[in-house]
Protein backbone atom coordinates (compact mmCIF):
# COMPACT_ATOMS: atom_id res chain seq x y z
CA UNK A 1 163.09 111.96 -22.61
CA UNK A 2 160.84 112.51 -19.55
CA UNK A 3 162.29 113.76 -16.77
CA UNK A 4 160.19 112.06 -12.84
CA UNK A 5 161.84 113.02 -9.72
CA UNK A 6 161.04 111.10 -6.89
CA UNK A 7 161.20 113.08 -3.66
CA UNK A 8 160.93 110.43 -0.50
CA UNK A 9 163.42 110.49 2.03
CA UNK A 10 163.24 106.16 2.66
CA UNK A 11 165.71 105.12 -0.38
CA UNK A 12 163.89 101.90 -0.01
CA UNK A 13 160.93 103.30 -1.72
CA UNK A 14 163.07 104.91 -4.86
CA UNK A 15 164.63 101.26 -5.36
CA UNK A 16 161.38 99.65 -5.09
CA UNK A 17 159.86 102.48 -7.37
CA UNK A 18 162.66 102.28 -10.14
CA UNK A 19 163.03 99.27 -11.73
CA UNK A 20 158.80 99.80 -12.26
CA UNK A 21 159.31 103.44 -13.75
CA UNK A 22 162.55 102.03 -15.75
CA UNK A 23 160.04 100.00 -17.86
CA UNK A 24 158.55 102.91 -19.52
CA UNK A 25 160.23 103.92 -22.35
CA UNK A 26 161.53 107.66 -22.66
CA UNK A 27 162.16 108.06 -18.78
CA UNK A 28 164.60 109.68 -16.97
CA UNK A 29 164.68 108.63 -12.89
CA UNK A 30 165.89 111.63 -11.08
CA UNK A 31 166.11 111.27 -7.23
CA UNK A 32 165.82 113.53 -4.20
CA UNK A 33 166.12 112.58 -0.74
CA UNK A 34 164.61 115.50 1.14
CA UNK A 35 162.47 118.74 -0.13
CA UNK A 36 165.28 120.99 -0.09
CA UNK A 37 167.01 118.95 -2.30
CA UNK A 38 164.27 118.46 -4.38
CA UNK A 39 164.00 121.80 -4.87
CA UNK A 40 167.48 122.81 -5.72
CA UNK A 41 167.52 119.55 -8.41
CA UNK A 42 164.09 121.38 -9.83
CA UNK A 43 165.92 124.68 -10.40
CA UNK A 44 168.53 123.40 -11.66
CA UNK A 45 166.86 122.04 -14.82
CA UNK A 46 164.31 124.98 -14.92
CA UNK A 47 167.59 126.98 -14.85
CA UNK A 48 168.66 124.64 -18.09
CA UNK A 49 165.55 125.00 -19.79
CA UNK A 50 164.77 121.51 -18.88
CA UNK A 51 161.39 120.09 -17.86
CA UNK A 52 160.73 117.60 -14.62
CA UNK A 53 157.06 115.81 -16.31
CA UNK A 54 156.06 114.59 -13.25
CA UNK A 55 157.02 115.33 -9.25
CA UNK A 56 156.35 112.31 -7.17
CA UNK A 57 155.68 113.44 -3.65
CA UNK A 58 155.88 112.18 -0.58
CA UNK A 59 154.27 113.95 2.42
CA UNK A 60 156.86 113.04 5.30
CA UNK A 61 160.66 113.74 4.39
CA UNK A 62 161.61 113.94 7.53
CA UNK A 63 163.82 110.94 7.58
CA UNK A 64 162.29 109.96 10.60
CA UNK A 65 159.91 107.27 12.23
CA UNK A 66 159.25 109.39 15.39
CA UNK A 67 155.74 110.67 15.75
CA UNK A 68 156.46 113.51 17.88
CA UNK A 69 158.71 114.50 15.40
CA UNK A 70 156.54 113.72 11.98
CA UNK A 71 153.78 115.26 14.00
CA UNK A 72 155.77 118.72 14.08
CA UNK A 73 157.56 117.98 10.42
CA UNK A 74 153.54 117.61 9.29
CA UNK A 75 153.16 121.46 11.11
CA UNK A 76 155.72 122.93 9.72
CA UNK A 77 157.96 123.11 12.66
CA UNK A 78 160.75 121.40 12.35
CA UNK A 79 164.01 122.15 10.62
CA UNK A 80 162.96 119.90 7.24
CA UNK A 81 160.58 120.92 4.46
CA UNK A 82 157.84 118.38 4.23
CA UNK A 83 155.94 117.83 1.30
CA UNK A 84 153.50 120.76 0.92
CA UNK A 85 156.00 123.14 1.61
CA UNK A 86 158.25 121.08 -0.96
CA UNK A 87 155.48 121.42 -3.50
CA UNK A 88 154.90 125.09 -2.72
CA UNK A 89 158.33 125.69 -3.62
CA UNK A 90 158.21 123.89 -6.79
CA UNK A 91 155.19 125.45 -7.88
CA UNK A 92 156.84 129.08 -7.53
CA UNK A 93 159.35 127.92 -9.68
CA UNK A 94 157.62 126.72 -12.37
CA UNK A 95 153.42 127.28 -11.85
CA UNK A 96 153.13 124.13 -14.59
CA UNK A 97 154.20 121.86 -12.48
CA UNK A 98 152.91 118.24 -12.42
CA UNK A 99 153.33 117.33 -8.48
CA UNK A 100 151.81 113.47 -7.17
CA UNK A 101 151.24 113.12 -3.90
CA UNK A 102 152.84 109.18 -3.24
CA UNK A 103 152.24 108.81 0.29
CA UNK A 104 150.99 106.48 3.52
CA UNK A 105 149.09 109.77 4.72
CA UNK A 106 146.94 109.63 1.83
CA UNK A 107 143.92 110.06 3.46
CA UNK A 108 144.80 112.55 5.95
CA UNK A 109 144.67 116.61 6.20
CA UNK A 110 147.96 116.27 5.25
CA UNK A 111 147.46 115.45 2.02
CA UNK A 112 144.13 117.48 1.17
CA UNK A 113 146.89 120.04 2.28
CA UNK A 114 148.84 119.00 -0.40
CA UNK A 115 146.05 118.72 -3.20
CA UNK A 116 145.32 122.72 -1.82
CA UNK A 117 149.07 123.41 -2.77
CA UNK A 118 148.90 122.44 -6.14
CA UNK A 119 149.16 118.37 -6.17
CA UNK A 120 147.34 117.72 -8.77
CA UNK A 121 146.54 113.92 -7.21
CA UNK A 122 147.46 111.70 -4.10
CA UNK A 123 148.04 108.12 -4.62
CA UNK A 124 147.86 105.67 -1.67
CA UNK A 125 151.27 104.11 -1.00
CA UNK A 126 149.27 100.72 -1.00
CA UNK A 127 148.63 101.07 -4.50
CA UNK A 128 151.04 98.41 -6.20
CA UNK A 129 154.27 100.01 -7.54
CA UNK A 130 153.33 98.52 -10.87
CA UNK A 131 149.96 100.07 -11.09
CA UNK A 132 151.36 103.15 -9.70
CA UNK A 133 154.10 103.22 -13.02
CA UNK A 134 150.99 102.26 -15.32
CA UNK A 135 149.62 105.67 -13.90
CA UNK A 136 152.62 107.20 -14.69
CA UNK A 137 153.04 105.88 -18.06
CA UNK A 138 149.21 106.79 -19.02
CA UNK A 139 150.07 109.79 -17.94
CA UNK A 140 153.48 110.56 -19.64
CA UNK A 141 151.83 109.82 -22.90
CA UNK A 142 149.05 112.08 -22.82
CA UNK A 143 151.51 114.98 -21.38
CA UNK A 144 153.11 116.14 -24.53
């Protein structure tokens, strides 16, 4: 079974997201809602000897529309971890780590940010959600 967590904080996008991923066969849907949580849900199946195959990542998990308060989220100032520092984490965890950016800021500093951190790749948010699970599934069978 492969394990994808899904780290956005809108649970629009995980119910728009799942029913696509649910398709492939062999997957496990694991949610977080915000980077912390993400990274406690990580450890915990590191911690079991279990493997997350891919991290879906979004940049902003700030749970917020404001721009004065994404704007500091995106700097690191605010009391939430935003992506990069989400994938960070991860990666110190476990350095094998398959992280996708999954983002509206795809073409932003922000996210070259993120590819710096270890992402291995940012997908634009306008990318269909079933071409975005076709990645996924190309992907999950060339992974093991």
């Amino acid at each position: 079974m492969s394990k994808v967590l899904i780290v956005d904080d809108e649970p629009d996008i995980h119910e728009l997201l799942k029913p696509y991923l649910k398709k492939i066969e062999g997957v496990e849907i694991i949610s977080a809602y915000s980077g912390e949580d993400a990274i406690k849900i990580y450890k915990e199946f590191m911690d079991k000897n279990e493997r997350i195959a891919l991290v879906i990542m979004d940049l902003n998990l700030s749970g917020k529309d404001d721009m004065s308060i994404i704007e500091l989220h995106k700097e690191g100032i605010d009391e939430k971890m935003d992506g990069v520092r989400t994938a960070k984490k991860i990666l110190k965890i476990d350095e094998n780590a398959t992280i996708w950016g999954y983002t509206a800021w795809f073409d932003t500093d922000w996210s070259e940010r993120l590819l710096n951190a270890g992402a291995k790749k940012v997908v634009e948010r306008t990318v269909p959600f079933k071409e975005f699970a076709d990645m996924i599934k190309e992907f999950l069978a060339h992974s093991y």
